[in-house]
PDB file of N, CA and C in Angstrom:
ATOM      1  N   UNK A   1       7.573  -7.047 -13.336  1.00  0.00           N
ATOM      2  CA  UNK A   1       6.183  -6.821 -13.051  1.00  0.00           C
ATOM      3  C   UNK A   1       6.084  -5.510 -12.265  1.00  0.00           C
ATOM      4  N   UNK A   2       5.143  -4.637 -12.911  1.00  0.00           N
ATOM      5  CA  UNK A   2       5.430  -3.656 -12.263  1.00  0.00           C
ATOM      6  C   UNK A   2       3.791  -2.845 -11.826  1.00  0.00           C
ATOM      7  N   UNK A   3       3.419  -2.189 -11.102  1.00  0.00           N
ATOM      8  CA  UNK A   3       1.891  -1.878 -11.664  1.00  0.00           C
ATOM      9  C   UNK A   3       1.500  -0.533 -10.272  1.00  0.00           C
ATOM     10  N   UNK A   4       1.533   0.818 -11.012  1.00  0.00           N
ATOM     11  CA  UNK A   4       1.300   1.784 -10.362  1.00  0.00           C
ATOM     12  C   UNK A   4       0.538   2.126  -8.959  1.00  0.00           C
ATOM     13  N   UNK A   5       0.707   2.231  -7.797  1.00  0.00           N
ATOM     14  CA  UNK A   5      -0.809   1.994  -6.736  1.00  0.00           C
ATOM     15  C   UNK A   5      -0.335   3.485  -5.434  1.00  0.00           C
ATOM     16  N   UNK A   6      -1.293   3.412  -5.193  1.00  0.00           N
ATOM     17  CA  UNK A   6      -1.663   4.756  -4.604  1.00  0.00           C
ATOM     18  C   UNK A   6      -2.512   4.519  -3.085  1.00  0.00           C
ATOM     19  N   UNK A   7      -1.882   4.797  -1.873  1.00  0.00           N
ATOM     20  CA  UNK A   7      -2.097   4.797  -0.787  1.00  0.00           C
ATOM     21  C   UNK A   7      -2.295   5.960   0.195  1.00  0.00           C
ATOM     22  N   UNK A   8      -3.932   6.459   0.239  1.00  0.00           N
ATOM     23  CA  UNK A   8      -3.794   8.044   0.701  1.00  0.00           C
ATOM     24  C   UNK A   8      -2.727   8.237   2.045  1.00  0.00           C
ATOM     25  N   UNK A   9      -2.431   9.076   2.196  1.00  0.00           N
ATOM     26  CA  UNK A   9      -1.475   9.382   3.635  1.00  0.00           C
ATOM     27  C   UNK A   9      -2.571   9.949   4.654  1.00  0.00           C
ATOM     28  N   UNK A  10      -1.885   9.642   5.514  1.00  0.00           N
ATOM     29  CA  UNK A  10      -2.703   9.585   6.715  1.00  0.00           C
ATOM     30  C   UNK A  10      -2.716  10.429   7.342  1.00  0.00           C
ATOM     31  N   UNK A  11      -2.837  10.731   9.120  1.00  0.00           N
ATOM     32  CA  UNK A  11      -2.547  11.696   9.693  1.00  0.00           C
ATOM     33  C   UNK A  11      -1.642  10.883  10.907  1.00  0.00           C
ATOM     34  N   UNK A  12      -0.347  11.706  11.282  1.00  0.00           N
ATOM     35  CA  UNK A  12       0.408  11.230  12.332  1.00  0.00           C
ATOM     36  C   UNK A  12       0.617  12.131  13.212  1.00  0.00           C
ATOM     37  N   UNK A  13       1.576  11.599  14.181  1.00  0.00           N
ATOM     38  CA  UNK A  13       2.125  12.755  15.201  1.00  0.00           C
ATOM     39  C   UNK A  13       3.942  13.357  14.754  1.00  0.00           C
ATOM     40  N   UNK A  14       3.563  12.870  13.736  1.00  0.00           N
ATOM     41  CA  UNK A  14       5.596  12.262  13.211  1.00  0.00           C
ATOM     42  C   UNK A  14       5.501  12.470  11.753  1.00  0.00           C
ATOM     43  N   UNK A  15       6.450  13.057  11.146  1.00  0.00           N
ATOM     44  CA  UNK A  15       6.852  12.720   9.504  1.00  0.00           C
ATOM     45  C   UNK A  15       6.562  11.642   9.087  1.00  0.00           C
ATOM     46  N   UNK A  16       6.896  10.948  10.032  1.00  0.00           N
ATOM     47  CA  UNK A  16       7.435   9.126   9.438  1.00  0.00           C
ATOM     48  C   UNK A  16       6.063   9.061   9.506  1.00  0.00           C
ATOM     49  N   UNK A  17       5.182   8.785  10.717  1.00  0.00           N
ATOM     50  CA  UNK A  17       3.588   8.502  10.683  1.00  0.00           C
ATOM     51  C   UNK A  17       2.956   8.768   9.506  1.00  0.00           C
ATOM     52  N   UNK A  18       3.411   9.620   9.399  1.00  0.00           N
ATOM     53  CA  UNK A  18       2.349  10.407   8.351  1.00  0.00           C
ATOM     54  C   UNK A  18       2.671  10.008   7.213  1.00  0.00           C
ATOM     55  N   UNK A  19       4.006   9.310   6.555  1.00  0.00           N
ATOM     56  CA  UNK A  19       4.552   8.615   5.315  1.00  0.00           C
ATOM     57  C   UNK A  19       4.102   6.959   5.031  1.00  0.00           C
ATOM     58  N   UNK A  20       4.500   6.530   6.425  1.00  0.00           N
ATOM     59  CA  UNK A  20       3.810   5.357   6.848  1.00  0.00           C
ATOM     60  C   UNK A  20       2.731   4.948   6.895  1.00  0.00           C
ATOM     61  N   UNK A  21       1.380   5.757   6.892  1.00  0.00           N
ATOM     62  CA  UNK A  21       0.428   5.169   6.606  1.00  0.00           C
ATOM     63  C   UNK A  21       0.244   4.865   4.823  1.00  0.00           C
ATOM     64  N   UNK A  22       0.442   5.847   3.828  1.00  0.00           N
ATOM     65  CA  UNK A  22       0.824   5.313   2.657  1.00  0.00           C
ATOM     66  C   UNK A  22       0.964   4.179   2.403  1.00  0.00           C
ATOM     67  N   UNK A  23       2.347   4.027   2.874  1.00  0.00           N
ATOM     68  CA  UNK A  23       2.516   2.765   2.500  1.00  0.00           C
ATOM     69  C   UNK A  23       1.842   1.668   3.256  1.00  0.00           C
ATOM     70  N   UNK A  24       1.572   1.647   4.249  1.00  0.00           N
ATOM     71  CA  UNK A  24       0.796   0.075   4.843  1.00  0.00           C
ATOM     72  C   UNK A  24      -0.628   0.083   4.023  1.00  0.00           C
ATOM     73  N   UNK A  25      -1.264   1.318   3.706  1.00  0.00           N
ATOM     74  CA  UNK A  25      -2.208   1.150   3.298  1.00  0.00           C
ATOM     75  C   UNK A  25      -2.040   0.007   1.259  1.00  0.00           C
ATOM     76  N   UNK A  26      -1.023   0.578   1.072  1.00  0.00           N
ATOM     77  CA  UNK A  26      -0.429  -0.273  -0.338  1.00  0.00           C
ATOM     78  C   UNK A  26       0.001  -1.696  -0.006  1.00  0.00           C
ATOM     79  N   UNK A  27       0.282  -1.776   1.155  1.00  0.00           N
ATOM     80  CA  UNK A  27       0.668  -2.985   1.405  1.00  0.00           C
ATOM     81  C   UNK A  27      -0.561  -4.191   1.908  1.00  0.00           C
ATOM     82  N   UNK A  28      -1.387  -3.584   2.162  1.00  0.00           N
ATOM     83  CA  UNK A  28      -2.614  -4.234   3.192  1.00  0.00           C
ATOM     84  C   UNK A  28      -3.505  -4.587   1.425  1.00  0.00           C
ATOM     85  N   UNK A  29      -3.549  -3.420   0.471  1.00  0.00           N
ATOM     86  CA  UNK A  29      -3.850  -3.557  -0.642  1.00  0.00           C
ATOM     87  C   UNK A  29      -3.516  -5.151  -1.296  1.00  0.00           C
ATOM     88  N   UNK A  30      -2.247  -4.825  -1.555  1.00  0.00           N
ATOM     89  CA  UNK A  30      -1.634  -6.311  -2.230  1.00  0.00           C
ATOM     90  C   UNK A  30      -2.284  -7.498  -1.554  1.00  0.00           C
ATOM     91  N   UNK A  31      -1.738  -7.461  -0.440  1.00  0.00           N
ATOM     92  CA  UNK A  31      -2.224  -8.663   0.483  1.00  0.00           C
ATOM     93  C   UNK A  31      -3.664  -9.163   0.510  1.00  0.00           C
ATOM     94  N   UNK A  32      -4.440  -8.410  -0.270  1.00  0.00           N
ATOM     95  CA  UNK A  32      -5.548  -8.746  -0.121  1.00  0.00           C
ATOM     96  C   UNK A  32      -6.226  -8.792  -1.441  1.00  0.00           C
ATOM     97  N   UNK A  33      -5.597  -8.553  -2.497  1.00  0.00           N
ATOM     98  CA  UNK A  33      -6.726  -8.676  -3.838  1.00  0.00           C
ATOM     99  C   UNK A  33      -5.326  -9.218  -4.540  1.00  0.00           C
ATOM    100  N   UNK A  34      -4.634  -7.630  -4.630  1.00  0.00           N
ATOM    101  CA  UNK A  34      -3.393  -7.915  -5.884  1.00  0.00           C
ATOM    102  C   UNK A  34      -2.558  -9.077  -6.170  1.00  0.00           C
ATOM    103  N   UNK A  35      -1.994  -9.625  -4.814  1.00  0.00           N
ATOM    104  CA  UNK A  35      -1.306 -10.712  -4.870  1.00  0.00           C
ATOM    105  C   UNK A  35      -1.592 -11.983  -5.632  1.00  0.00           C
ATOM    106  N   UNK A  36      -2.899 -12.134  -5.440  1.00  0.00           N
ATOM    107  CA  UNK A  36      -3.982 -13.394  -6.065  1.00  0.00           C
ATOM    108  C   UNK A  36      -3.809 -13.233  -7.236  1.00  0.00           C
ATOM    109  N   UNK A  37      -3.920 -12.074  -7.792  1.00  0.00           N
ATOM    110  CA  UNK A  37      -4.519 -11.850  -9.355  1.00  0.00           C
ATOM    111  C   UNK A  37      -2.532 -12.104  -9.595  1.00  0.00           C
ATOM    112  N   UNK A  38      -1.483 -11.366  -9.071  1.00  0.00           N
ATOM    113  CA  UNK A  38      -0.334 -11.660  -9.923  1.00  0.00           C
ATOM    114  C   UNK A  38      -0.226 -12.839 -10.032  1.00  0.00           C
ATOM    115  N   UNK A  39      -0.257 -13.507  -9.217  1.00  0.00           N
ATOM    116  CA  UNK A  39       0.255 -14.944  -8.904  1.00  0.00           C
ATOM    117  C   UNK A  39      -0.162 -15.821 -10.113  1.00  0.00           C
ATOM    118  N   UNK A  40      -1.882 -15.730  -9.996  1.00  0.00           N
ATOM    119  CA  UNK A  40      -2.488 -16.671 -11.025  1.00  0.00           C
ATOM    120  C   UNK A  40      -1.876 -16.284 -12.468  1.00  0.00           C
ATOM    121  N   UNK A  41      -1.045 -14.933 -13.038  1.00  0.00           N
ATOM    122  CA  UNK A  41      -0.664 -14.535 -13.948  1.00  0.00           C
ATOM    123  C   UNK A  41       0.209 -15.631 -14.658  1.00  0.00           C
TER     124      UNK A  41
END
């Protein structure tokens, strides 16, 4: 299962900050719509 998603980047004080928001933002994603819809798949 695989399915393309896109998490704008943020602004940090750090590389990592600034990579890290990406991803939590993809992650906060799933957790909240995507997961439901795979599951019921």
């Amino acid at each position: 299962m695989t399915k393309r998603m896109e998490g704008a980047l943020g602004s940090g004080f750090s590389f990592r900050n600034y990579w890290a928001t990406g991803f939590k933002k993809v992650i906060d994603q799933i957790e909240k719509s995507e997961y439901k819809k795979w599951k019921s798949n």
